[in-house]
Protein backbone atom coordinates (compact mmCIF):
# COMPACT_ATOMS: atom_id res chain seq x y z
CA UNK A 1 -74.93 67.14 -33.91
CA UNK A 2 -73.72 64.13 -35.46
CA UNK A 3 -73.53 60.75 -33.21
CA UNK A 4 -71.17 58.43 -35.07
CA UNK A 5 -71.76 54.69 -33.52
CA UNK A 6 -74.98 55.20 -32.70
CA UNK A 7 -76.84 51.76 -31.63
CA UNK A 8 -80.33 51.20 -31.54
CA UNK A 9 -79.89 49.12 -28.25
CA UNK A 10 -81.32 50.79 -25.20
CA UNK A 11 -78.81 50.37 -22.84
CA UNK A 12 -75.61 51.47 -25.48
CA UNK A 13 -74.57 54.79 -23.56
CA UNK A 14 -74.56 56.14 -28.04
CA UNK A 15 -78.37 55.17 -27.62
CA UNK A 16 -78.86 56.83 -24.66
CA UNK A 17 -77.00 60.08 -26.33
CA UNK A 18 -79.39 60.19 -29.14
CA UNK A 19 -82.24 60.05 -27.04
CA UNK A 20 -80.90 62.47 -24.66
CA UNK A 21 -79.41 65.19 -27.31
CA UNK A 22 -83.26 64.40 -29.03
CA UNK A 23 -85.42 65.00 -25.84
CA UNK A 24 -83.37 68.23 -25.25
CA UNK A 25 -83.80 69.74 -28.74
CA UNK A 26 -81.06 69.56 -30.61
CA UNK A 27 -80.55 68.50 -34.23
CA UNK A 28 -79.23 64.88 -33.92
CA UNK A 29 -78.16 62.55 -36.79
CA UNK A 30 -77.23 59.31 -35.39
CA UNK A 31 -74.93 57.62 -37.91
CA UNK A 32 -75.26 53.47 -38.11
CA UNK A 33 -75.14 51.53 -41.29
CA UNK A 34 -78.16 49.02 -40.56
CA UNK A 35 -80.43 50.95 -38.92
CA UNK A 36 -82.92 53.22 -40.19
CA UNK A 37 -84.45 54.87 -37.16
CA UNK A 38 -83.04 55.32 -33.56
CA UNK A 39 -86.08 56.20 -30.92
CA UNK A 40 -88.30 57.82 -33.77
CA UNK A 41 -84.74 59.65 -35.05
CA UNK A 42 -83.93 58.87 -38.47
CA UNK A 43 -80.86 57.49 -38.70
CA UNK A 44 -77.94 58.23 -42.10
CA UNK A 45 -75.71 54.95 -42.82
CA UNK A 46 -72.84 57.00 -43.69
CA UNK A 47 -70.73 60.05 -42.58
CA UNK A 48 -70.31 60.89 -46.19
CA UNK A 49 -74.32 61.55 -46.88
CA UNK A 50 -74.09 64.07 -44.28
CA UNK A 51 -74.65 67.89 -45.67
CA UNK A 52 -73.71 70.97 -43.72
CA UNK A 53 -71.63 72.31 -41.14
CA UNK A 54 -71.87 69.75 -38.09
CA UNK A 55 -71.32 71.50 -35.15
CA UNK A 56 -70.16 68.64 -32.91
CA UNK A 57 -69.35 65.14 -33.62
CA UNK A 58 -69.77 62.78 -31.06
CA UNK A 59 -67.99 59.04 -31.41
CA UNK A 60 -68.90 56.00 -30.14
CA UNK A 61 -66.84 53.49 -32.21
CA UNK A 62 -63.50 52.37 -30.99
CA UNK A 63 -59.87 52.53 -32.94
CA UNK A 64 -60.41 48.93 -34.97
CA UNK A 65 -63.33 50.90 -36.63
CA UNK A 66 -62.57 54.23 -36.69
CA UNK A 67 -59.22 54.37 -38.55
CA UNK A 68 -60.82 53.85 -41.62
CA UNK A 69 -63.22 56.41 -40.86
CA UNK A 70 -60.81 59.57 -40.66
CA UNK A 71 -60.81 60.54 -44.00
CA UNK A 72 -65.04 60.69 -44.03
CA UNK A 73 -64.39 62.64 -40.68
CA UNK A 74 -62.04 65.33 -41.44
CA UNK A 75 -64.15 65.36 -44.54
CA UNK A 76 -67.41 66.76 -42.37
CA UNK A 77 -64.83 68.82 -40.75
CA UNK A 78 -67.16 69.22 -37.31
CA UNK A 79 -66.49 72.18 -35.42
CA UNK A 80 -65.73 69.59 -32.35
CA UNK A 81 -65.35 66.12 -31.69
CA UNK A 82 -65.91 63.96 -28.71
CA UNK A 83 -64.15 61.41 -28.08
CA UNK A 84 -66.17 59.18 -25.72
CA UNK A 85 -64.51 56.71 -23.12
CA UNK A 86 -63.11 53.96 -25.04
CA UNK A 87 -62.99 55.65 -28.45
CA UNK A 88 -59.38 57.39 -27.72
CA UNK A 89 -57.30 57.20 -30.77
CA UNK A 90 -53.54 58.53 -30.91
CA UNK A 91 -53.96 58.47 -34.86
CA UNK A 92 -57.61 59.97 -34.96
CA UNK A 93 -56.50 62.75 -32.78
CA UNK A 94 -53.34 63.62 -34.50
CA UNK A 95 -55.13 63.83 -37.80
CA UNK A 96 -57.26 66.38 -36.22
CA UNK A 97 -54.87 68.05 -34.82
CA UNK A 98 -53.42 68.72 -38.60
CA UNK A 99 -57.25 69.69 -39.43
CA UNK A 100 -57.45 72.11 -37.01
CA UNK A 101 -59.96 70.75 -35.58
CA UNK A 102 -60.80 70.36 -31.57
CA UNK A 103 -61.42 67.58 -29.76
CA UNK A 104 -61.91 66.45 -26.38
CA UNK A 105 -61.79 63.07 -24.02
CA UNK A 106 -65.39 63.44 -22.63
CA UNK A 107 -69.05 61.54 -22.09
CA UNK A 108 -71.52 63.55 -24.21
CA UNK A 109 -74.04 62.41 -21.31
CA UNK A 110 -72.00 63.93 -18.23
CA UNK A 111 -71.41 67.11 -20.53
CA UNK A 112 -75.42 67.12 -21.34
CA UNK A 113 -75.96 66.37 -17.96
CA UNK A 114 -74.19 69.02 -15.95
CA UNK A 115 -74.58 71.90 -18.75
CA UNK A 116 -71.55 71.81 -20.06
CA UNK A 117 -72.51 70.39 -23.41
């Protein structure tokens, strides 16, 4: 589980996601390039120093920053993404669309919330 924006700011809803996917077990690896732990989580500064199949990818950065990320992202090839409110991208979504690869206009904190995650 791969959180991609993650901020190390307590009241960022991507903060709030670590924590949350964290507390409930699951294998979280907040990505942020300054940071180097999020609530005791150790943090990666980089999509690209990420190894293995990611099951979900979760994002939390809007279209001015994740455009240049789509390579790195179809690179990790995730077997979902989430696109959090305010990260919707026409070009992000159409490149993984070509990948093969779902996605889905959701909060990763409803989802974990009402067991839908």
């Amino acid at each position: 589980m791969v959180v991609l924006g993650a901020s190390p700011k307590p009241d960022r809803y991507s903060y709030q996601a670590v924590k949350l996917l964290h507390d409930r077990g699951y294998d979280v690896i907040p990505v942020h390039p300054k940071v180097s732990r999020i609530d005791q989580v150790p943090v990666v500064d980089d999509l690209r120093r990420i190894q293995g199949p990611v099951h979900t990818l979760t994002l939390y950065v809007g279209l001015a920053r994740s455009g240049a990320m789509i390579e790195d992202i179809l690179d990790l090839a995730p077997g979902r993404v989430i696109l959090n409110p305010g990260t919707e991208s026409r070009v992000l979504e159409l490149a993984l669309e070509d990948a093969r690869i779902p996605y889905e206009h959701a909060c990763t904190l409803v989802l974990l919330r009402t067991g839908q995650f």
